[in-house]
Protein backbone atom coordinates (compact mmCIF):
# COMPACT_ATOMS: atom_id res chain seq x y z
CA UNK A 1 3.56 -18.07 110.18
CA UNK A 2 2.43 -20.87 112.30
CA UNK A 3 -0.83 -21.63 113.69
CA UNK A 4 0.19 -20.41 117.33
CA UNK A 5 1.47 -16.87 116.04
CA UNK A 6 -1.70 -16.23 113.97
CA UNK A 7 -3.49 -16.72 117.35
CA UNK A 8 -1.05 -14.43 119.45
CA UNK A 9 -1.48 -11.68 116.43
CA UNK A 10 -5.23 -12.19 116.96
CA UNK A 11 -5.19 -12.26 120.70
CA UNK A 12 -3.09 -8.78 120.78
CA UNK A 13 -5.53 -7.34 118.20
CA UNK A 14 -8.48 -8.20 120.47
CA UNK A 15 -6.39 -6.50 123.35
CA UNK A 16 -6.12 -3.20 121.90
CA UNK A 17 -10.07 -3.06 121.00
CA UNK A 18 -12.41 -1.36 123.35
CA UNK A 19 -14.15 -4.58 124.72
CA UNK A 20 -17.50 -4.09 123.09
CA UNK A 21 -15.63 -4.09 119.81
CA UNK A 22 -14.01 -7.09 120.31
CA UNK A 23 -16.90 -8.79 122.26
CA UNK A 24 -18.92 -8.13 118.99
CA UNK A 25 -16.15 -9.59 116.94
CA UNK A 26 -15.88 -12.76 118.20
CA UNK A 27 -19.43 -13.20 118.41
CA UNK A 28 -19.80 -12.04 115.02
CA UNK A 29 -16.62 -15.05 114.09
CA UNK A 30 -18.74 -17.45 116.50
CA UNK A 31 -22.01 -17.00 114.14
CA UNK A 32 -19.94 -17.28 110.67
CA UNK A 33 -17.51 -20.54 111.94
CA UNK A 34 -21.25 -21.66 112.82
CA UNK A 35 -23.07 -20.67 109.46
CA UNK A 36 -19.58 -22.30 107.77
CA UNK A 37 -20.01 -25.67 109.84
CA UNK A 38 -23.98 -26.14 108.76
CA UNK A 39 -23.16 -25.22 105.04
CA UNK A 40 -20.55 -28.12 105.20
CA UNK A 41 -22.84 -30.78 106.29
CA UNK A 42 -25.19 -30.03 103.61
CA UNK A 43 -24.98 -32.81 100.84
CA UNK A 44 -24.09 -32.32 97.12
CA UNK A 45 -26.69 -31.42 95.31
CA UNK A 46 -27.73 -33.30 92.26
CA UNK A 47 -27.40 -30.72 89.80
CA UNK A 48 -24.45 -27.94 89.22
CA UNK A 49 -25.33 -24.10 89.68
CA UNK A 50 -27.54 -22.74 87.16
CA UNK A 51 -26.26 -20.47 84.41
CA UNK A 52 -28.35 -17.60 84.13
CA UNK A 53 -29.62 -16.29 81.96
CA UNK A 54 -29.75 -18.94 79.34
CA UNK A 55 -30.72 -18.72 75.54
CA UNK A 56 -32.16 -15.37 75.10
CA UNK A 57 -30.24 -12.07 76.67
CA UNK A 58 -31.80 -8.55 77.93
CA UNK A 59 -35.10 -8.29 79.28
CA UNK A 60 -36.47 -11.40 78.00
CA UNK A 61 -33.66 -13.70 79.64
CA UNK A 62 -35.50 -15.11 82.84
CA UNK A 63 -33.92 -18.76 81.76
CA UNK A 64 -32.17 -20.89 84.19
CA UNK A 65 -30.21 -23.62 82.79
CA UNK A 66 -29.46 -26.50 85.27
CA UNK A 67 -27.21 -29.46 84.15
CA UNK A 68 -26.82 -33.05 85.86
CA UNK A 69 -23.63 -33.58 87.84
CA UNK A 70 -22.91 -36.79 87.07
CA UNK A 71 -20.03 -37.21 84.44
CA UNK A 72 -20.91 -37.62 80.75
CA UNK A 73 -25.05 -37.00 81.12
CA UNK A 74 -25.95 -34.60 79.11
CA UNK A 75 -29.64 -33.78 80.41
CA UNK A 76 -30.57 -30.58 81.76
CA UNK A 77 -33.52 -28.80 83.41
CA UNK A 78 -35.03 -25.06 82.43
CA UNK A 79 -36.86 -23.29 84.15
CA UNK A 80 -38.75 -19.93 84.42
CA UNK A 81 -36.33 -17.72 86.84
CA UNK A 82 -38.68 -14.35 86.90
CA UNK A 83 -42.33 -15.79 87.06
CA UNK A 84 -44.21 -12.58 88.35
CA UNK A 85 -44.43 -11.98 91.83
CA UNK A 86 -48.04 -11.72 93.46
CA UNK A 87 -49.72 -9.00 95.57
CA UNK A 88 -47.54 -7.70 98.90
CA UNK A 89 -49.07 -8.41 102.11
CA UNK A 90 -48.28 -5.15 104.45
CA UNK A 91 -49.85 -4.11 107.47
CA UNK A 92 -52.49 -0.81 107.78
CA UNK A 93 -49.51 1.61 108.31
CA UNK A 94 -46.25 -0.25 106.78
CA UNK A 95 -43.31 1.39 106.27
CA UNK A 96 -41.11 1.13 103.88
CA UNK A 97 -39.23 -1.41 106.31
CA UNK A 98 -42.32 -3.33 106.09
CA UNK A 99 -42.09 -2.83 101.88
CA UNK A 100 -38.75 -4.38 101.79
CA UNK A 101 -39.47 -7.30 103.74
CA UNK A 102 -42.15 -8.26 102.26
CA UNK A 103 -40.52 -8.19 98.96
CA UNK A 104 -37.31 -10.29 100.53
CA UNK A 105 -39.80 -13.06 101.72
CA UNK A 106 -42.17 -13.01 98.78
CA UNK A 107 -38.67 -13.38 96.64
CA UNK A 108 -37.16 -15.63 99.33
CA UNK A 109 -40.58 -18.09 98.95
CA UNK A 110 -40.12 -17.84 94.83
CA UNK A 111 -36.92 -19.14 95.10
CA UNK A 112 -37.36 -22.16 97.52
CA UNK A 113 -40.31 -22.84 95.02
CA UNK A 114 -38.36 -23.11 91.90
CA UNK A 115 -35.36 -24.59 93.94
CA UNK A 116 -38.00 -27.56 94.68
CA UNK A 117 -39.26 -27.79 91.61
CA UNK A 118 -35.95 -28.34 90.29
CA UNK A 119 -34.45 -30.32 92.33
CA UNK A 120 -37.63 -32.94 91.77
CA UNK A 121 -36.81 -32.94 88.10
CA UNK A 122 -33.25 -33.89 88.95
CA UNK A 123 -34.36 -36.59 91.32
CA UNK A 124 -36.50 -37.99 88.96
CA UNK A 125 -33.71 -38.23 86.17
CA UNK A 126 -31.45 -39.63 89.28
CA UNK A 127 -34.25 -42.53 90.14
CA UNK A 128 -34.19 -43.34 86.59
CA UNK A 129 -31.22 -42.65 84.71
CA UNK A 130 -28.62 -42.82 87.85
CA UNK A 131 -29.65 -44.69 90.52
CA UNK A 132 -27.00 -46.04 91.79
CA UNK A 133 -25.55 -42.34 92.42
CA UNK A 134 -28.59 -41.63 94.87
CA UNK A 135 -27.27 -43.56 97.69
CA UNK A 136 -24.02 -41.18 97.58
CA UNK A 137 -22.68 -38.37 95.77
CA UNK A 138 -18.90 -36.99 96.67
CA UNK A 139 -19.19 -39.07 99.78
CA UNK A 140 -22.80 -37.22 101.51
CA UNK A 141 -25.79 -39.13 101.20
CA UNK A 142 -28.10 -37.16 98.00
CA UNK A 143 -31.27 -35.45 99.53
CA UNK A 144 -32.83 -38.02 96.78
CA UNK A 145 -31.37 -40.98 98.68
CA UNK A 146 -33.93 -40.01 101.33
């Protein structure tokens, strides 16, 4: 199918929406092609996913495992996934609305934490071990080029 029918198929599916529907649609395809576009400017990052959970298994795995990209180094980075979460902050009369976001942003904060904590480690092996792969990795300037 070529690139003109897909859009013609498309088109007559939008047609035969009520217009809300497909109003809502394409705004919805305007905020992903959007959320897509920033995710592909973002530069490799210095170290591959983490595999979770590492070493131990059942209710004592809160390992993460993180390896260095670059081919043939061997180091990598643990860390403490699960460290225990503090007290909730929640208004006078929260709601259990007001339970589960706080518990999304208190999670959401622990994450950027150990994500920064980790990806310090890594650019401190980089500055010493593989400098010359700060200035670019896969072609995107590193965040430890920076």
């Amino acid at each position: 199918m070529s690139e003109q029918e897909t859009v013609d198929r498309i088109n007559a599916m939008l047609a035969e929406m009520p217009p809300l529907a497909a109003a809502a649609l394409v705004q919805q395809w305007h905020k992903d092609a959007a959320r897509m576009g920033a995710q592909a400017l973002e530069p490799a990052p210095l170290m591959r996913a983490p595999e979770f959970p590492w070493g131990l298994h059942g209710l004592n795995a809160t390992v993460a495992r993180y390896e260095c990209r670059q081919p043939g180094c061997s180091t990598v980075y643990l860390e403490q996934a699960d460290e225990l979460p503090g007290p909730l902050t929640l208004p006078a009369n929260f709601t259990a609305d007001d339970v589960s976001a706080a518990i999304t942003a208190q999670a959401n904060e622990r994450s950027q934490l150990r994500l920064d904590r980790v990806q310090q480690a890594f650019t401190e092996h980089y500055r010493t071990e593989h400098p010359e792969a700060l200035k670019e990795i896969n072609g995107t300037p590193s965040l430890a080029a920076r």
